[in-house]
C-alpha atoms as a PDB file:
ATOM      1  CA  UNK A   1       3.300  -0.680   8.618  1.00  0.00           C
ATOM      2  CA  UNK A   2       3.174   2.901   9.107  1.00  0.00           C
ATOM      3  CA  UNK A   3       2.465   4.651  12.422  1.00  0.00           C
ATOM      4  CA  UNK A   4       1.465   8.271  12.718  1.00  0.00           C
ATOM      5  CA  UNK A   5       1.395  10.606  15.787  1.00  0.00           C
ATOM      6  CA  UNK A   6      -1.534  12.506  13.643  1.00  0.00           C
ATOM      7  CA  UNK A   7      -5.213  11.856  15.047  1.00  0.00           C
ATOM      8  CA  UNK A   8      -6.378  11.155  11.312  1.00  0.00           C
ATOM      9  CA  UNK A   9      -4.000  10.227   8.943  1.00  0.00           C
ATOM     10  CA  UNK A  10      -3.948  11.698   5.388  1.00  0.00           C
ATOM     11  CA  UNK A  11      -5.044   9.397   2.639  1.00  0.00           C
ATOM     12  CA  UNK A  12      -3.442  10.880  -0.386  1.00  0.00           C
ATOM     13  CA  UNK A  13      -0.896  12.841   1.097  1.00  0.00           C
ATOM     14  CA  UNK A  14       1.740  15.294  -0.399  1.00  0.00           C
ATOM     15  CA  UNK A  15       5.160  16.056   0.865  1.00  0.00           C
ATOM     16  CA  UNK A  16       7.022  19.295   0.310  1.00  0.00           C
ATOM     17  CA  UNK A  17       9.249  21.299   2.071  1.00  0.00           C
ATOM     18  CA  UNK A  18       9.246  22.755   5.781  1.00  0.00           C
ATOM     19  CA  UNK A  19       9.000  25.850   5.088  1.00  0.00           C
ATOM     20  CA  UNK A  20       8.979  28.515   7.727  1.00  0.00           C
ATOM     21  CA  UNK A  21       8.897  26.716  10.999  1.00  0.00           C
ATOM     22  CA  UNK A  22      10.339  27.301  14.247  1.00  0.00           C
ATOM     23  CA  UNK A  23      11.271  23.509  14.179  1.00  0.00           C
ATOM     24  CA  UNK A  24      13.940  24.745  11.633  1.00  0.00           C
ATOM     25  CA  UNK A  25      16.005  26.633  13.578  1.00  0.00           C
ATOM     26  CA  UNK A  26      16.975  23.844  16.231  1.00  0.00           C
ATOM     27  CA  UNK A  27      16.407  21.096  13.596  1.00  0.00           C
ATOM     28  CA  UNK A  28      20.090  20.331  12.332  1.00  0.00           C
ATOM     29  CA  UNK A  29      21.930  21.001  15.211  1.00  0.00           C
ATOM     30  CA  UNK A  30      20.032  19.961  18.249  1.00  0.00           C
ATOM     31  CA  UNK A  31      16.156  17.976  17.505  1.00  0.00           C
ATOM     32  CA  UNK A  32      17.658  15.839  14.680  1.00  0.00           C
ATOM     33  CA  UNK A  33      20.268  14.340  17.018  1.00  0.00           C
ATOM     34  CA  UNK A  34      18.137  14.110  20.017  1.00  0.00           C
ATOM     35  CA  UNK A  35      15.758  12.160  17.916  1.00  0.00           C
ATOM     36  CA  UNK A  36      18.228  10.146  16.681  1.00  0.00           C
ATOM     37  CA  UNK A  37      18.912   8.657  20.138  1.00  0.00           C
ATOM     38  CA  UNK A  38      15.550   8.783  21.096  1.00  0.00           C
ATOM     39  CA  UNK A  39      14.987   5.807  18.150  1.00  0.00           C
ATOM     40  CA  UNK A  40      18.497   4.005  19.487  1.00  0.00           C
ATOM     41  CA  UNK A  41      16.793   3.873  22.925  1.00  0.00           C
ATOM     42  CA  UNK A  42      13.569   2.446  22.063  1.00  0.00           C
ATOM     43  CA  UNK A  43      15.332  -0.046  19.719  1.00  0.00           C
ATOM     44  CA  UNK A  44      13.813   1.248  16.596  1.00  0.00           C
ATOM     45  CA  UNK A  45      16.784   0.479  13.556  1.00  0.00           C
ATOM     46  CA  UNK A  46      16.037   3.630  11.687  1.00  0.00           C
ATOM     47  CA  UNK A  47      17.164   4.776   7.889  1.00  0.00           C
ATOM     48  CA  UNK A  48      16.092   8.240   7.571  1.00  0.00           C
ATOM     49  CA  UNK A  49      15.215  10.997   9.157  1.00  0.00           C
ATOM     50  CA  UNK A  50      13.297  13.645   7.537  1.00  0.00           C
ATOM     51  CA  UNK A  51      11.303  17.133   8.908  1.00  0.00           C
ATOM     52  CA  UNK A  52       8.527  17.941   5.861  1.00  0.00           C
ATOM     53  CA  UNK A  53       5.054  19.368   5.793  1.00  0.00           C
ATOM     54  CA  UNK A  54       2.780  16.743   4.430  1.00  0.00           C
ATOM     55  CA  UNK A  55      -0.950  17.976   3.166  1.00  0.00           C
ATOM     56  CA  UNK A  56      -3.835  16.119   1.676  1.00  0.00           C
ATOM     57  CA  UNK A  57      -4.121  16.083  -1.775  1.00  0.00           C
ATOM     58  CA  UNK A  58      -7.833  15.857  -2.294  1.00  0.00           C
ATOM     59  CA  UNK A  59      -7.926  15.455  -5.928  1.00  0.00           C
ATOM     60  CA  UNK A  60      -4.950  14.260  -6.846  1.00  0.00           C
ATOM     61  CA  UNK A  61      -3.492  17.443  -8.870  1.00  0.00           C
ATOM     62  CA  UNK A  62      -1.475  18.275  -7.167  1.00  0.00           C
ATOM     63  CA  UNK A  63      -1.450  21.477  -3.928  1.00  0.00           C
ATOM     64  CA  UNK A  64      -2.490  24.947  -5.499  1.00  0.00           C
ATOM     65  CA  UNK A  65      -0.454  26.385  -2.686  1.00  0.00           C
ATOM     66  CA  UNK A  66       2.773  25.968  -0.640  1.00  0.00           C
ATOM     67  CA  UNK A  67       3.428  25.747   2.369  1.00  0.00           C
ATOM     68  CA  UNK A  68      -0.163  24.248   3.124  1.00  0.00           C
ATOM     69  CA  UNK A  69      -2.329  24.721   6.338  1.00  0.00           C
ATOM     70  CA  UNK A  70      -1.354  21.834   7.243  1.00  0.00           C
ATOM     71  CA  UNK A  71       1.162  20.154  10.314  1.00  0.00           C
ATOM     72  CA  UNK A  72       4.886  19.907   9.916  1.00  0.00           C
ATOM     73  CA  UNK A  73       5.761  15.957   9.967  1.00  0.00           C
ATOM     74  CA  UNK A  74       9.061  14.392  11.335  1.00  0.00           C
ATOM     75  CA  UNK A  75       9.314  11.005   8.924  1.00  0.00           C
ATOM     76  CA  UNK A  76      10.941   8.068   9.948  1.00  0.00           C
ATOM     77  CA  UNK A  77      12.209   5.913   7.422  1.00  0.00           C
ATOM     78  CA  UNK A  78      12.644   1.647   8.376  1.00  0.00           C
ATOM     79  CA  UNK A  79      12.947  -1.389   6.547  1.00  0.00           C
ATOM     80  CA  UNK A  80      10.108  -3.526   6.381  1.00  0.00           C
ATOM     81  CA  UNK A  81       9.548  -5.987   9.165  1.00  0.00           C
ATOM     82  CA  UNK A  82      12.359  -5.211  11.239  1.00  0.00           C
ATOM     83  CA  UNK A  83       9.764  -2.795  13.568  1.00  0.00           C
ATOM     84  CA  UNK A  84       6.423  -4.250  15.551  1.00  0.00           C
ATOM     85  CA  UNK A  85       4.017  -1.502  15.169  1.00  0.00           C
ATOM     86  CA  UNK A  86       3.601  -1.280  19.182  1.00  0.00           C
ATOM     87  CA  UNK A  87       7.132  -0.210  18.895  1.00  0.00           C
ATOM     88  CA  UNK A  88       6.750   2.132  16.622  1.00  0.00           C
ATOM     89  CA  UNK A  89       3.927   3.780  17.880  1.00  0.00           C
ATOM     90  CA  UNK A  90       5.351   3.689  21.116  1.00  0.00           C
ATOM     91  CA  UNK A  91       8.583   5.910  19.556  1.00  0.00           C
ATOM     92  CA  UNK A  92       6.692   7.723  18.152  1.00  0.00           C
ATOM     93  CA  UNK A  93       4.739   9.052  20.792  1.00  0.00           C
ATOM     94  CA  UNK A  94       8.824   9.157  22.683  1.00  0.00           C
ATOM     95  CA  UNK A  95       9.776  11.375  19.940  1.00  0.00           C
ATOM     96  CA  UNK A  96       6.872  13.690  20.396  1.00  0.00           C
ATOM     97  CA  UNK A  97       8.219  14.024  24.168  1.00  0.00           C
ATOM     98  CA  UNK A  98      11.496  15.197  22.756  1.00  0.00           C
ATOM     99  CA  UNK A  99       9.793  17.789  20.662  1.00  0.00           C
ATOM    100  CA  UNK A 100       8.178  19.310  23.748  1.00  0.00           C
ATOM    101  CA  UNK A 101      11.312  19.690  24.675  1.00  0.00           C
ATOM    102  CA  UNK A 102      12.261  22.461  22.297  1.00  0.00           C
ATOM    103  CA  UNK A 103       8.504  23.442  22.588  1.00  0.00           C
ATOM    104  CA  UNK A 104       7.561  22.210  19.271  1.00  0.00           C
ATOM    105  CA  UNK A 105       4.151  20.785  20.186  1.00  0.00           C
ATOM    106  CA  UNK A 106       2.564  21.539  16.223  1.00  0.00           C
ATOM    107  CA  UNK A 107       4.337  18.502  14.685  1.00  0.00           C
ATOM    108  CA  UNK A 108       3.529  14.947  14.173  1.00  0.00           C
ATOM    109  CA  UNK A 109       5.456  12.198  13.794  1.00  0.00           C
ATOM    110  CA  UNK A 110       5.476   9.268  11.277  1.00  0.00           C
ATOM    111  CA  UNK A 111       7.179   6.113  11.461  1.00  0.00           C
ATOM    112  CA  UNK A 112       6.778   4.119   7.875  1.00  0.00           C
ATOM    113  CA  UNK A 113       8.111   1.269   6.068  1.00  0.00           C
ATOM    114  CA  UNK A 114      10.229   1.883   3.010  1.00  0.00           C
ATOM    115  CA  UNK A 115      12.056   0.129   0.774  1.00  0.00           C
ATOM    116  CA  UNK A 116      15.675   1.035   0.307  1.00  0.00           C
ATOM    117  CA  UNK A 117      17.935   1.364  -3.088  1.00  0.00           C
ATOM    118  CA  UNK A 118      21.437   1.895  -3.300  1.00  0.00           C
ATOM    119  CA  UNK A 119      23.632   2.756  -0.447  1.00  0.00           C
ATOM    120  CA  UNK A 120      20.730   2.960   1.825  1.00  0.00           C
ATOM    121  CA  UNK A 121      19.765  -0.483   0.944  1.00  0.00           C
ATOM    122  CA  UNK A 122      23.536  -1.601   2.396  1.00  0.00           C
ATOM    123  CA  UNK A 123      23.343  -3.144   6.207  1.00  0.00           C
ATOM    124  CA  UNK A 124      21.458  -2.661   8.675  1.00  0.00           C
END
């Protein structure tokens, strides 16, 4: 399951870094948390929480250039089958609200199902 506040989602997408972003500047400190209880709220058990800039990698080489043209994505890592995709499309579209409240209306959000190693793994 993956759920993505994008109106079409990439199909061979590459991840880098943010880059220059006003997103940045508030992300630590003040979006990161809010989205964190945004997710706690709508019941979505959430393992990571990531800002990148995700780009579509039309030939599979690799991107020529960084930081793409391309939207800034906030990535939500869950285990798999412990979301229904209504609910995670429904945070996700919550999460976007909370975004527009730091008037960051230029990044979309992705909730995805990953598997976990290691400590992450651990609990719930």
């Amino acid at each position: 399951m993956s759920v993505n506040t994008r109106a079409v989602p990439l199909d061979n997408p590459h991840s880098g870094p943010v880059g220059k972003h006003p997103i940045c500047d508030v992300w630590e400190d003040k979006v990161s948390r809010k989205l964190m209880t945004c997710l706690d709220e709508e019941g979505v058990r959430w393992k990571t929480l990531n800002c990148l800039r995700m780009a579509e990698d039309d030939d599979g080489t690799g991107l020529k250039e960084w930081p793409p043209p391309s939207a800034v994505t906030v990535l939500i890592g869950v285990r798999c089958d412990v979301v229904a995709e209504e609910d995670a499309r429904r945070a996700a579209f919550k999460c976007l609200d909370v975004l527009k409240e730091f008037d960051i209306t230029d990044v979309d959000v992705q909730i995805s199902e990953m598997r976990f190693w290691g400590s992450l793994a651990l609990g719930d």
